[in-house]
PDB file of N, CA and C in Angstrom:
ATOM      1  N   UNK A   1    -100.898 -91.070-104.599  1.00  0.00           N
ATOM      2  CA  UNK A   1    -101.724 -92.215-104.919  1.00  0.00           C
ATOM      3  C   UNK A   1    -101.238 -92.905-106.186  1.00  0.00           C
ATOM      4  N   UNK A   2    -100.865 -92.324-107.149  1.00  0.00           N
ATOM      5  CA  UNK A   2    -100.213 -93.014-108.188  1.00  0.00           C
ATOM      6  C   UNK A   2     -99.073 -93.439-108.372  1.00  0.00           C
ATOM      7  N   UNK A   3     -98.466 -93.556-107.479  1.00  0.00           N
ATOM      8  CA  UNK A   3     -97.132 -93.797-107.211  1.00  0.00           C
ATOM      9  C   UNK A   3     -97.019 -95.020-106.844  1.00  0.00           C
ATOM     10  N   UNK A   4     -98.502 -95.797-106.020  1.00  0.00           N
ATOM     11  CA  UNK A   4     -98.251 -97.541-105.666  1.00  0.00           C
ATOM     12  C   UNK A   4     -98.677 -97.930-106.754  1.00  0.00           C
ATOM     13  N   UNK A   5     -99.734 -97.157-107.403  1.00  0.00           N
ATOM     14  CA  UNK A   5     -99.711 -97.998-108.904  1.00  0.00           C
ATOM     15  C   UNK A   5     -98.921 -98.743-109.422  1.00  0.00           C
ATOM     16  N   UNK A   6     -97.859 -97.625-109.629  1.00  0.00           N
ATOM     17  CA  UNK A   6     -96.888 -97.602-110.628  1.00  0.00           C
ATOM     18  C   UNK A   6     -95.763 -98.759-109.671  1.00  0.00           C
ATOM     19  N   UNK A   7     -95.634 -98.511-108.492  1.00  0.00           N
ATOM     20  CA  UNK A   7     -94.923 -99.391-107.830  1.00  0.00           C
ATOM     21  C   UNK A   7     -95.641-100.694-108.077  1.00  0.00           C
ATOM     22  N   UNK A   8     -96.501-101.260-107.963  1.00  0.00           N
ATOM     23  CA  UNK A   8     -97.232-102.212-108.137  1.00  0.00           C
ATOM     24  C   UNK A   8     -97.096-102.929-109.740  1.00  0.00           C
ATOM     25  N   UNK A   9     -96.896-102.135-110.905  1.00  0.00           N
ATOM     26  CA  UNK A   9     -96.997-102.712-111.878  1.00  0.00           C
ATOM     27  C   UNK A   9     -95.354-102.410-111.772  1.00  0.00           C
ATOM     28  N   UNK A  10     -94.566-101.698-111.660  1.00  0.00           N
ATOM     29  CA  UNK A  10     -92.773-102.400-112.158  1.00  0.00           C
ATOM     30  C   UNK A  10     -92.570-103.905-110.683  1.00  0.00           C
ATOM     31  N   UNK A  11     -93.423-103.976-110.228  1.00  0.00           N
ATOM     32  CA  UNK A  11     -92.870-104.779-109.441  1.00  0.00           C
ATOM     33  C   UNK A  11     -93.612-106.264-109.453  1.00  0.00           C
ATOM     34  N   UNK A  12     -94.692-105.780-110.237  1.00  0.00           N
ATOM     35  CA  UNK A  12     -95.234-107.341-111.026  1.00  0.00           C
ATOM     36  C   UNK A  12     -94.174-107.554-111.951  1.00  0.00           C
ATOM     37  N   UNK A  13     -93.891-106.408-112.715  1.00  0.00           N
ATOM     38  CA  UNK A  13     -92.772-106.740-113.917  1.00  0.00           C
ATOM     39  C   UNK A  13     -91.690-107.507-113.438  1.00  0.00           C
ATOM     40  N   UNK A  14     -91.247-106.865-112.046  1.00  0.00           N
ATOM     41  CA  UNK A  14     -89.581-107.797-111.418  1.00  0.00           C
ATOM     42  C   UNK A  14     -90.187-108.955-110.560  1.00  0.00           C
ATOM     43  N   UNK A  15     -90.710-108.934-110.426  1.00  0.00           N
ATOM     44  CA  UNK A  15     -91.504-110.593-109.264  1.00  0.00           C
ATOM     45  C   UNK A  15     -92.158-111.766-110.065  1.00  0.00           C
ATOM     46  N   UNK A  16     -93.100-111.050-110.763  1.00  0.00           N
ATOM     47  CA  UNK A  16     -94.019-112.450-111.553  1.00  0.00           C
ATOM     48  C   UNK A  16     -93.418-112.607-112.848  1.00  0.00           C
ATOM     49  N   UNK A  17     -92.947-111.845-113.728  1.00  0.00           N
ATOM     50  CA  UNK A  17     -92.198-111.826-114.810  1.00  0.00           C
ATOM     51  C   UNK A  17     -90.429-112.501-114.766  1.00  0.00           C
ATOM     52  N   UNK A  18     -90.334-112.192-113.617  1.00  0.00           N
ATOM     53  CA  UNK A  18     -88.530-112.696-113.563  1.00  0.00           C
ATOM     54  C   UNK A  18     -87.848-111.931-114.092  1.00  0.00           C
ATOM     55  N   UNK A  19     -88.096-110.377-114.616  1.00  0.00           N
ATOM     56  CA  UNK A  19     -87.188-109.507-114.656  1.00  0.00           C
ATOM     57  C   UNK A  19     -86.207-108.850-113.958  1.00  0.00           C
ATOM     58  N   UNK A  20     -85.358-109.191-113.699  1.00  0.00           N
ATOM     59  CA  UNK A  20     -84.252-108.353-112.780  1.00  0.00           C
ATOM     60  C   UNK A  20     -83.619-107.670-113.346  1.00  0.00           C
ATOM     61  N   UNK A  21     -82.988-107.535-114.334  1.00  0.00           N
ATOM     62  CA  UNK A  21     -81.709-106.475-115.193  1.00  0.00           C
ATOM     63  C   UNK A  21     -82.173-106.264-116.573  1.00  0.00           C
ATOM     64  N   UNK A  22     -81.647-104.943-116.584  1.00  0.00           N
ATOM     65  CA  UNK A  22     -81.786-104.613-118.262  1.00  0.00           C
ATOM     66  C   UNK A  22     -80.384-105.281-118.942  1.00  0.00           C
ATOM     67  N   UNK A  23     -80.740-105.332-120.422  1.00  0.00           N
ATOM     68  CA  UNK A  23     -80.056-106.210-121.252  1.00  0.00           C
ATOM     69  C   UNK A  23     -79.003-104.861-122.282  1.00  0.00           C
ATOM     70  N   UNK A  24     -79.479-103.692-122.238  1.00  0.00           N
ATOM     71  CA  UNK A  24     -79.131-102.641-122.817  1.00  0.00           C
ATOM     72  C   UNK A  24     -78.448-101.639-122.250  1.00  0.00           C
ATOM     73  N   UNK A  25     -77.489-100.780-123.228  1.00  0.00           N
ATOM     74  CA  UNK A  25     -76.711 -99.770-122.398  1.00  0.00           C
ATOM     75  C   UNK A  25     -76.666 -98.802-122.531  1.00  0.00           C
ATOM     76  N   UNK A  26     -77.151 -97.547-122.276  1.00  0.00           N
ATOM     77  CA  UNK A  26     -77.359 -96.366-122.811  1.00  0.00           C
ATOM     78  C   UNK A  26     -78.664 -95.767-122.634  1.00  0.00           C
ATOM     79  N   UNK A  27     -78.842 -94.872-122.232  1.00  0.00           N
ATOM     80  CA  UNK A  27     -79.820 -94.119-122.041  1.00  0.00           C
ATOM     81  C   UNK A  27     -81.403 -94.949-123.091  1.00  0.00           C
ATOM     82  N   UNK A  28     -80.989 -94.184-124.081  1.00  0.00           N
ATOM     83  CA  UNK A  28     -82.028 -94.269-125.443  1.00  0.00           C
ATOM     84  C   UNK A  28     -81.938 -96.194-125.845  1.00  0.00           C
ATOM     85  N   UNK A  29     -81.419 -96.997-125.077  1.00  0.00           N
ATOM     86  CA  UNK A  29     -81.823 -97.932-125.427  1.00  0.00           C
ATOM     87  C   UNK A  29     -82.448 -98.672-124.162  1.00  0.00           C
ATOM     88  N   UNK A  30     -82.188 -98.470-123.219  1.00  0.00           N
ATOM     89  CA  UNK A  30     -82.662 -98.272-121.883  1.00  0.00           C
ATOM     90  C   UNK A  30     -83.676 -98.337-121.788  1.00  0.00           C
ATOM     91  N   UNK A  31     -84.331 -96.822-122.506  1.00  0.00           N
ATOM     92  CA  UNK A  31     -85.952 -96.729-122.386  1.00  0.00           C
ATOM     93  C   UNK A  31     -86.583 -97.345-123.336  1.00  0.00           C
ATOM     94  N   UNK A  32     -85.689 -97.672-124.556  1.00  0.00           N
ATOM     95  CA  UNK A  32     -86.408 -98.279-125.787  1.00  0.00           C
ATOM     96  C   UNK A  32     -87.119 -99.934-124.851  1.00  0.00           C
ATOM     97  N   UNK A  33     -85.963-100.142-124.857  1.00  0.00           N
ATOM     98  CA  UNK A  33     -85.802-101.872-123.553  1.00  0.00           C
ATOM     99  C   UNK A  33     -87.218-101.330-122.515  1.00  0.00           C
ATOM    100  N   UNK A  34     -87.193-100.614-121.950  1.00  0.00           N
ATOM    101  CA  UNK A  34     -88.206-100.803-120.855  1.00  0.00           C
ATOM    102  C   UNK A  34     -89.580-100.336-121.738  1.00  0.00           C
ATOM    103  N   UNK A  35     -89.647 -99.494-122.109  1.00  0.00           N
ATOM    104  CA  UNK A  35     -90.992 -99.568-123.042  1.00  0.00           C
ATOM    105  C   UNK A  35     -91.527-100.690-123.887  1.00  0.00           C
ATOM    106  N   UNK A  36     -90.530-101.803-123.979  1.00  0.00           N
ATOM    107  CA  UNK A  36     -91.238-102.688-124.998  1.00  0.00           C
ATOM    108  C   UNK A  36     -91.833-103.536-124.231  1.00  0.00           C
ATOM    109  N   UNK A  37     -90.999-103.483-122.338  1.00  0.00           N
ATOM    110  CA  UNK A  37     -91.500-104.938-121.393  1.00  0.00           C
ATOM    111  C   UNK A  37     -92.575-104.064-121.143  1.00  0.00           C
ATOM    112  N   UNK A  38     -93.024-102.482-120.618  1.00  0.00           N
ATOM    113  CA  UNK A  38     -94.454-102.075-120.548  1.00  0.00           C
ATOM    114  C   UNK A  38     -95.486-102.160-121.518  1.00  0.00           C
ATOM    115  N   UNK A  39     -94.917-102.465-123.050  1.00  0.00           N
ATOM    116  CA  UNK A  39     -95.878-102.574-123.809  1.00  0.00           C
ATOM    117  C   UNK A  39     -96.337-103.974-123.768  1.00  0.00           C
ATOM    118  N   UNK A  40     -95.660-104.976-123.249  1.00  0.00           N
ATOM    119  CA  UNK A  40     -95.760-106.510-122.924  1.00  0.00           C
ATOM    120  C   UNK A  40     -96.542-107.109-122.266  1.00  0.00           C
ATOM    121  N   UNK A  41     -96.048-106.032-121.252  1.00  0.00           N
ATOM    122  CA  UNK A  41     -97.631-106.023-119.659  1.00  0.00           C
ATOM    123  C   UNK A  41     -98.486-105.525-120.091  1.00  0.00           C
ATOM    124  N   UNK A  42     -98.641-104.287-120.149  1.00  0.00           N
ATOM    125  CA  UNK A  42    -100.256-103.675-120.940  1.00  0.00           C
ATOM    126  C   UNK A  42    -100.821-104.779-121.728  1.00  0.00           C
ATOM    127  N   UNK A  43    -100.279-105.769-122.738  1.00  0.00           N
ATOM    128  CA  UNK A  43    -100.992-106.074-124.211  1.00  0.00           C
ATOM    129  C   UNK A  43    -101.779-107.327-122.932  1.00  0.00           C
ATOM    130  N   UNK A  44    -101.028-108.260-122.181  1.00  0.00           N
ATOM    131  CA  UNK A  44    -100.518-109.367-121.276  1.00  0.00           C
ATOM    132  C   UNK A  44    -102.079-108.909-120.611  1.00  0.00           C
ATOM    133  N   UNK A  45    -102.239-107.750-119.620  1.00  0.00           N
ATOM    134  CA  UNK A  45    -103.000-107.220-118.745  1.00  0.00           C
ATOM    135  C   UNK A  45    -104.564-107.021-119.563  1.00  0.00           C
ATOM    136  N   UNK A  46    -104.107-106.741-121.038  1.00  0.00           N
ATOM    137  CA  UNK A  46    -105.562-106.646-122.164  1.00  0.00           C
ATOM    138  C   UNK A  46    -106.036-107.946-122.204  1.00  0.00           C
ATOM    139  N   UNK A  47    -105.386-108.672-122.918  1.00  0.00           N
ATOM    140  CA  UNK A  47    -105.745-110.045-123.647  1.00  0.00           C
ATOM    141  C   UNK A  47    -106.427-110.684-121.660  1.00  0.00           C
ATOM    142  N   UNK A  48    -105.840-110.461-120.951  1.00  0.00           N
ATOM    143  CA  UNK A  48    -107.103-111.128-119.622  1.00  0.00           C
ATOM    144  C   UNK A  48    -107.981-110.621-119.269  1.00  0.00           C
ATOM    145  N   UNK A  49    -108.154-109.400-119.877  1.00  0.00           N
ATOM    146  CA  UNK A  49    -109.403-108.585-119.516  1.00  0.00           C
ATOM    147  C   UNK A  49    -110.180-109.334-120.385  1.00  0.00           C
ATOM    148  N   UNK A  50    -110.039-109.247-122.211  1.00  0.00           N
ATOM    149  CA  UNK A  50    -110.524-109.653-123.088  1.00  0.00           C
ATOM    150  C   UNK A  50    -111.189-110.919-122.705  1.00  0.00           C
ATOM    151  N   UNK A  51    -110.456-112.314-121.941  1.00  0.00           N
ATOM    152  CA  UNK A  51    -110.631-113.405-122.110  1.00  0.00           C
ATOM    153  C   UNK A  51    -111.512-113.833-120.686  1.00  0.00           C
ATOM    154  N   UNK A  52    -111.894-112.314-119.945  1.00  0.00           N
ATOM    155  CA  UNK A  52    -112.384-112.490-119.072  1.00  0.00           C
ATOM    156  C   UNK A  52    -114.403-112.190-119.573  1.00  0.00           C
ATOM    157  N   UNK A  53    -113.969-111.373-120.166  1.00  0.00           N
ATOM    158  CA  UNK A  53    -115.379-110.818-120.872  1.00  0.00           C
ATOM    159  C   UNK A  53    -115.656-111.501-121.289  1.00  0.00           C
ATOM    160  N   UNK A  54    -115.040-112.695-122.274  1.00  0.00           N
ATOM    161  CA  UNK A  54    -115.536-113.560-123.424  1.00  0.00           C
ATOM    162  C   UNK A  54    -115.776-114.435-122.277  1.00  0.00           C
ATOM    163  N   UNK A  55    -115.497-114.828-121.243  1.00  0.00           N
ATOM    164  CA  UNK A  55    -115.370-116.004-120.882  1.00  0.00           C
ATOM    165  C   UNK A  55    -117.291-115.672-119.797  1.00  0.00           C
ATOM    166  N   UNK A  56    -116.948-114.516-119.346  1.00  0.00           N
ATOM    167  CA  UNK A  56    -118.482-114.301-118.994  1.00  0.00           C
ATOM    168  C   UNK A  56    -119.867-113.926-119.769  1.00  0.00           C
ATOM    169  N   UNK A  57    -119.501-113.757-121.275  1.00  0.00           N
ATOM    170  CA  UNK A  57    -120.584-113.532-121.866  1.00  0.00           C
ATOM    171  C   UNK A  57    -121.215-115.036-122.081  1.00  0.00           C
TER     172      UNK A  57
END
């Protein structure tokens, strides 16, 4: 079950975002690179929650 999740959010990342390729080479920069576009989506995925609440209070 957590596995379409996760399919579901790298594949918002490559479809609605326009991500196709990493920019980095090497392991440890690799993940540095992909952790910063998941920290991007998460903040991205907050701030509409946020602006959804405000927008219904």
């Amino acid at each position: 079950m957590g596995a379409f999740r996760q399919r579901g959010a790298f594949g918002t990342i490559k479809w609605n975002r326009n991500y196709k390729r990493l920019r980095r080479r090497g392991f440890d920069s690799v993940m540095l690179e992909f952790g910063l576009i998941c920290c991007g989506f998460n903040l991205h995925k907050y701030h509409l929650k946020k602006q959804a609440a405000l927008k219904a209070a």
